[in-house]
N, C-alpha and C. Protein backbone atom coordinates (compact mmCIF):
# COMPACT_ATOMS: atom_id res chain seq x y z
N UNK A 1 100.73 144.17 116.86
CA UNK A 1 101.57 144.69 117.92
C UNK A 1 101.42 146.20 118.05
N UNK A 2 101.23 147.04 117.26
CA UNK A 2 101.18 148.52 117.12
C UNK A 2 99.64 148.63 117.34
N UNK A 3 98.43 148.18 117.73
CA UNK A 3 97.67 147.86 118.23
C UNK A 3 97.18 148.62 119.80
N UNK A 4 96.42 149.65 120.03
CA UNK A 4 95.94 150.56 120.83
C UNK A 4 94.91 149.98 121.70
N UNK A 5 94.46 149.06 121.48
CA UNK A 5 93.05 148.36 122.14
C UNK A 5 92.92 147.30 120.95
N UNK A 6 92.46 146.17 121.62
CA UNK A 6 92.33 144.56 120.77
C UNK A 6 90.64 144.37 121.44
N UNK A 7 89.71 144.14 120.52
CA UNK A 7 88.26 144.13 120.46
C UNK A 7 88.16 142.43 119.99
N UNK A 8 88.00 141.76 120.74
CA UNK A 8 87.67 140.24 120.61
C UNK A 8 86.14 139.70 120.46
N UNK A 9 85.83 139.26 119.44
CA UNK A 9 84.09 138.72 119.74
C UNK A 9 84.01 137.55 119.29
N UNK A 10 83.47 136.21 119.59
CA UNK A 10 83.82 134.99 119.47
C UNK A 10 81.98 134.02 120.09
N UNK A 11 81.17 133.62 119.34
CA UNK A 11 80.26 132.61 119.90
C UNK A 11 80.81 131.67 120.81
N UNK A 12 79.66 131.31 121.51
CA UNK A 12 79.80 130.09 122.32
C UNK A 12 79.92 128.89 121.67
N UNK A 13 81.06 127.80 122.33
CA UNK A 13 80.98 126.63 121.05
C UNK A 13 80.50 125.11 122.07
N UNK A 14 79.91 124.17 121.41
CA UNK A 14 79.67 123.21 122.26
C UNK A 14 79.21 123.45 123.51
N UNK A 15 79.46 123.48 124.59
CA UNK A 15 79.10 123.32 125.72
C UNK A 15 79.99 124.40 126.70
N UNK A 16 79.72 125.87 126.11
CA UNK A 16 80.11 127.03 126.85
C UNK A 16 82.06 127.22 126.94
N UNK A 17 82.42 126.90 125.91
CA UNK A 17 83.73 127.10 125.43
C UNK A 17 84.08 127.80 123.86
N UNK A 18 84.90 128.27 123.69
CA UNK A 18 85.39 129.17 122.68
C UNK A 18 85.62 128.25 121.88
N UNK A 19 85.21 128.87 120.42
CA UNK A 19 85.31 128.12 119.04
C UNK A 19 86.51 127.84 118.96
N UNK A 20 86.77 125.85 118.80
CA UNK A 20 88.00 125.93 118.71
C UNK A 20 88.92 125.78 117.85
N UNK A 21 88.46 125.51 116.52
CA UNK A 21 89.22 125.45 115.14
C UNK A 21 89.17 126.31 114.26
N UNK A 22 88.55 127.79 114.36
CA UNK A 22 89.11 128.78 113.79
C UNK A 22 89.66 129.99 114.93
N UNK A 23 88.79 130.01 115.75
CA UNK A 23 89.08 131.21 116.56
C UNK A 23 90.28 130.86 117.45
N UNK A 24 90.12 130.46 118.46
CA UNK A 24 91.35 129.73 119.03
C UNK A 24 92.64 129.66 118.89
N UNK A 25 92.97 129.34 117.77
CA UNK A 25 93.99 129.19 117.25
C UNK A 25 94.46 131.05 116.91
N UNK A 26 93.38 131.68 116.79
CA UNK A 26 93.74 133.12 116.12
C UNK A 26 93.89 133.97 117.42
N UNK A 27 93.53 133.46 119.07
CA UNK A 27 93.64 133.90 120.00
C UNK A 27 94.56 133.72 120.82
N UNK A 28 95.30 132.78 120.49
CA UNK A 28 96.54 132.07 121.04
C UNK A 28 97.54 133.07 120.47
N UNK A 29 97.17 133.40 119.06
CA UNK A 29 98.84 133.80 118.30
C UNK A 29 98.32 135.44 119.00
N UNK A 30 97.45 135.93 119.75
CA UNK A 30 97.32 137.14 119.87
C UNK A 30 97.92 137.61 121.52
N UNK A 31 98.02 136.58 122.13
CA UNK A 31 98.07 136.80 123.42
C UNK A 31 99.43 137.49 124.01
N UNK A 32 100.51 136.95 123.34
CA UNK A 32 101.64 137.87 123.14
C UNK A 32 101.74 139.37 123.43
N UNK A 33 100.79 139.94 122.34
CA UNK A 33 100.69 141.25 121.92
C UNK A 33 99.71 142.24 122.48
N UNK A 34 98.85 141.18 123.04
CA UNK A 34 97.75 141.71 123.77
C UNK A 34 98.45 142.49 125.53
N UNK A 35 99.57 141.76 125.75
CA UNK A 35 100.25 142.30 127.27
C UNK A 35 100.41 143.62 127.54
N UNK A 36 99.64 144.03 128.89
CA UNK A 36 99.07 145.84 128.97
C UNK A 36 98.25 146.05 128.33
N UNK A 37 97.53 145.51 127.49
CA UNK A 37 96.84 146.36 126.22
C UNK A 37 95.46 146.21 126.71
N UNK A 38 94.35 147.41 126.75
CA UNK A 38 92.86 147.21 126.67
C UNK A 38 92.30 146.16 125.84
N UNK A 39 91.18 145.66 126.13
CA UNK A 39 90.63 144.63 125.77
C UNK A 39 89.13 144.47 125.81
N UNK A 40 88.09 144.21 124.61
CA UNK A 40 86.79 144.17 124.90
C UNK A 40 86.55 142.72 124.25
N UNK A 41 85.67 142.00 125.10
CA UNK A 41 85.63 140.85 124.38
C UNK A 41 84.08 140.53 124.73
N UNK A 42 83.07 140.48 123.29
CA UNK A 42 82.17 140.08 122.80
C UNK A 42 82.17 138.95 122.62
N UNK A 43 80.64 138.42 122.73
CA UNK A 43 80.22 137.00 122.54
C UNK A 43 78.45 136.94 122.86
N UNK A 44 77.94 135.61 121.59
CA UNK A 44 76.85 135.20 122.21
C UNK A 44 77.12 134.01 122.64
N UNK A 45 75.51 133.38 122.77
CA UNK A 45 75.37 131.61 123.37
C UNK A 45 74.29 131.37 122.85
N UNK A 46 73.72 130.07 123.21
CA UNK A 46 72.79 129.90 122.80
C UNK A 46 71.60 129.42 124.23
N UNK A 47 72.19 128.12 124.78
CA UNK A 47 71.85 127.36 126.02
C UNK A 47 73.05 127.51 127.06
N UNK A 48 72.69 127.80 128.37
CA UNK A 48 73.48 127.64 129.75
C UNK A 48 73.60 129.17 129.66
N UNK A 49 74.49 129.81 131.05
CA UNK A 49 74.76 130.90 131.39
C UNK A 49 75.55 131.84 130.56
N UNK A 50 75.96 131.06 129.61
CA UNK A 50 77.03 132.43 129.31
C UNK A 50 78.20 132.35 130.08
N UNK A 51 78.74 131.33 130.74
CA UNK A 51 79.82 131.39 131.76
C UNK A 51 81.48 130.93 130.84
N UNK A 52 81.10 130.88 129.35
CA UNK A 52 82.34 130.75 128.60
C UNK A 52 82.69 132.46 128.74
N UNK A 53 82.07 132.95 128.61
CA UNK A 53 82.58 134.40 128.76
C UNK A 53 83.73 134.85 129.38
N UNK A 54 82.89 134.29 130.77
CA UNK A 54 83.31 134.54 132.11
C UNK A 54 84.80 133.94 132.37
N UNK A 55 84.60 132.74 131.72
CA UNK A 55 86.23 132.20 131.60
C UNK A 55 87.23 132.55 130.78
N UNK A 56 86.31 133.08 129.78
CA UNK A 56 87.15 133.68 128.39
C UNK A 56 87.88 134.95 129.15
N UNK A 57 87.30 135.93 130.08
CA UNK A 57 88.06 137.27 130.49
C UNK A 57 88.91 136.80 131.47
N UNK A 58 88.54 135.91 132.32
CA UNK A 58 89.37 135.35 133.40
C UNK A 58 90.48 134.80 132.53
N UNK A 59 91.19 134.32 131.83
CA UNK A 59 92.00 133.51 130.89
C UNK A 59 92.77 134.92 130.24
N UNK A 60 92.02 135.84 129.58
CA UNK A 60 92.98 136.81 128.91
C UNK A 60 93.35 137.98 130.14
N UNK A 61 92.82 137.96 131.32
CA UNK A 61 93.47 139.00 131.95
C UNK A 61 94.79 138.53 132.26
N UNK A 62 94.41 136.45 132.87
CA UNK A 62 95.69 135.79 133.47
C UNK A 62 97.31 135.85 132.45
N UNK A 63 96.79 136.46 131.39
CA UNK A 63 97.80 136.48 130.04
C UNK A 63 98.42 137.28 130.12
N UNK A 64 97.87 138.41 131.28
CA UNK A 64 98.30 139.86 131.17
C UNK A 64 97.93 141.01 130.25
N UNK A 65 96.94 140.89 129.73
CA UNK A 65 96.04 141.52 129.26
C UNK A 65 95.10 142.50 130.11
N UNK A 66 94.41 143.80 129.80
CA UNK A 66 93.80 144.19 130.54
C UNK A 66 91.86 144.21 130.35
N UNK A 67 91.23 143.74 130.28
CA UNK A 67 89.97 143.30 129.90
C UNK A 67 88.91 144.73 130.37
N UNK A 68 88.44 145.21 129.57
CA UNK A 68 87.75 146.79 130.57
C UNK A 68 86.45 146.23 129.69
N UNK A 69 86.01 145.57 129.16
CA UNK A 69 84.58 144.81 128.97
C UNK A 69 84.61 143.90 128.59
N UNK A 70 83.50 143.38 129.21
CA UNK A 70 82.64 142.22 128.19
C UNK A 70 81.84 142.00 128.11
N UNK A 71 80.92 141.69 126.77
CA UNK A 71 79.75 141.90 126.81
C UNK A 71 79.20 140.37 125.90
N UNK A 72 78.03 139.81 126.74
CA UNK A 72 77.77 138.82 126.40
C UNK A 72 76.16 138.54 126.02
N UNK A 73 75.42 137.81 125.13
CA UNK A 73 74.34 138.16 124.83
C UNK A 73 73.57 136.78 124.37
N UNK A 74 72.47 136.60 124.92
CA UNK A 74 71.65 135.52 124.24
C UNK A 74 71.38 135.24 122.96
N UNK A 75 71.75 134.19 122.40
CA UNK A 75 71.53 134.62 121.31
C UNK A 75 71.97 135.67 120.20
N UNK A 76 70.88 136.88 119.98
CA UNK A 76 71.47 138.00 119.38
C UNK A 76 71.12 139.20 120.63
N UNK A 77 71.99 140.30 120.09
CA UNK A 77 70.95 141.79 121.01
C UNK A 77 70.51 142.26 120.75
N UNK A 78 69.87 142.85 121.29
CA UNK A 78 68.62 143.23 121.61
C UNK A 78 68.79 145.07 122.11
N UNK A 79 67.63 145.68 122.09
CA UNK A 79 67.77 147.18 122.40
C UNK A 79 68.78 147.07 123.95
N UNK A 80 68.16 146.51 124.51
CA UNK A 80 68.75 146.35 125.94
C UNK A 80 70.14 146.45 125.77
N UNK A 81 70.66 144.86 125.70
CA UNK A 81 72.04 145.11 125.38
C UNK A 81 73.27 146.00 124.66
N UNK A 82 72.33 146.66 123.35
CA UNK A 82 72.85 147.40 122.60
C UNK A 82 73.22 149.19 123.70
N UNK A 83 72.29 148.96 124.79
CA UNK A 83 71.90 150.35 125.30
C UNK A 83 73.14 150.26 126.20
N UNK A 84 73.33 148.94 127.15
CA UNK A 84 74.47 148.38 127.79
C UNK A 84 75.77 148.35 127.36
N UNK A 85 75.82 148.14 126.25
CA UNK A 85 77.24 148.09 125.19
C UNK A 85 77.80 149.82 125.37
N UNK A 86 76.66 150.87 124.79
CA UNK A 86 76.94 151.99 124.40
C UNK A 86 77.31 152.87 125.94
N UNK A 87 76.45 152.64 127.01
CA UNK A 87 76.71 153.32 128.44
C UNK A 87 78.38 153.27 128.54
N UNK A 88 78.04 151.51 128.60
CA UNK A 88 79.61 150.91 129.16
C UNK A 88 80.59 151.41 128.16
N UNK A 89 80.65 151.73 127.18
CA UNK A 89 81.99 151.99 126.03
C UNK A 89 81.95 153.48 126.33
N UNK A 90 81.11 154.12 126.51
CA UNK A 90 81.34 155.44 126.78
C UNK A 90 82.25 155.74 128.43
N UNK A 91 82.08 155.01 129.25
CA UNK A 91 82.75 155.38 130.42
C UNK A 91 83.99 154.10 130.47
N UNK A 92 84.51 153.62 129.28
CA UNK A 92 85.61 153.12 129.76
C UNK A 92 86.97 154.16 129.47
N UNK A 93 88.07 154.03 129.99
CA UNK A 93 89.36 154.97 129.71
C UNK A 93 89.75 153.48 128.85
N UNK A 94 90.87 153.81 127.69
CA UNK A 94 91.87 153.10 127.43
C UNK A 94 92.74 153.63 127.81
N UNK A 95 93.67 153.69 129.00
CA UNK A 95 94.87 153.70 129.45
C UNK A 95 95.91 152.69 129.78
């Protein structure tokens, strides 16, 4: 709760949904505390788009959360992404 920014990173599980017997459960008890609060939420995949992501930020903004990234990655990253991560974290505000 005394918590300034909440940094979420979570794999893709099954078929482009969030791991659901450890993580899940640890994202539920967070959502509370997360209300107003900045938010970055990491993740890879393996197969399909990456569109658990996409639902994953859509889901914690609807919580009332404020989501100012996310960054999602095949697999592992790569220079690319790593270069993407660092641009984007440099021009976000936490306000």
């Amino acid at each position: 709760d005394d918590a300034d920014i909440y940094c979420l990173g979570c794999p893709a599980y099954g078929v482009e949904d969030i791991e659901a017997y450890n993580f899940r459960p640890h994202y539920e008890s967070l959502k509370d505390v997360m209300i107003h609060k900045p938010v970055i939420l990491f993740g890879s995949y393996d197969w399909g788009g990456g569109e658990w992501l996409d639902k994953w930020q859509e889901e914690t903004n609807e919580a009332g959360a404020n989501v100012v990234a996310a960054f999602k990655v095949s697999l592992e990253p790569n220079a690319d992404d790593y270069q993407e991560m660092d641009d984007t974290l440099k021009n976000v505000t936490f306000q």
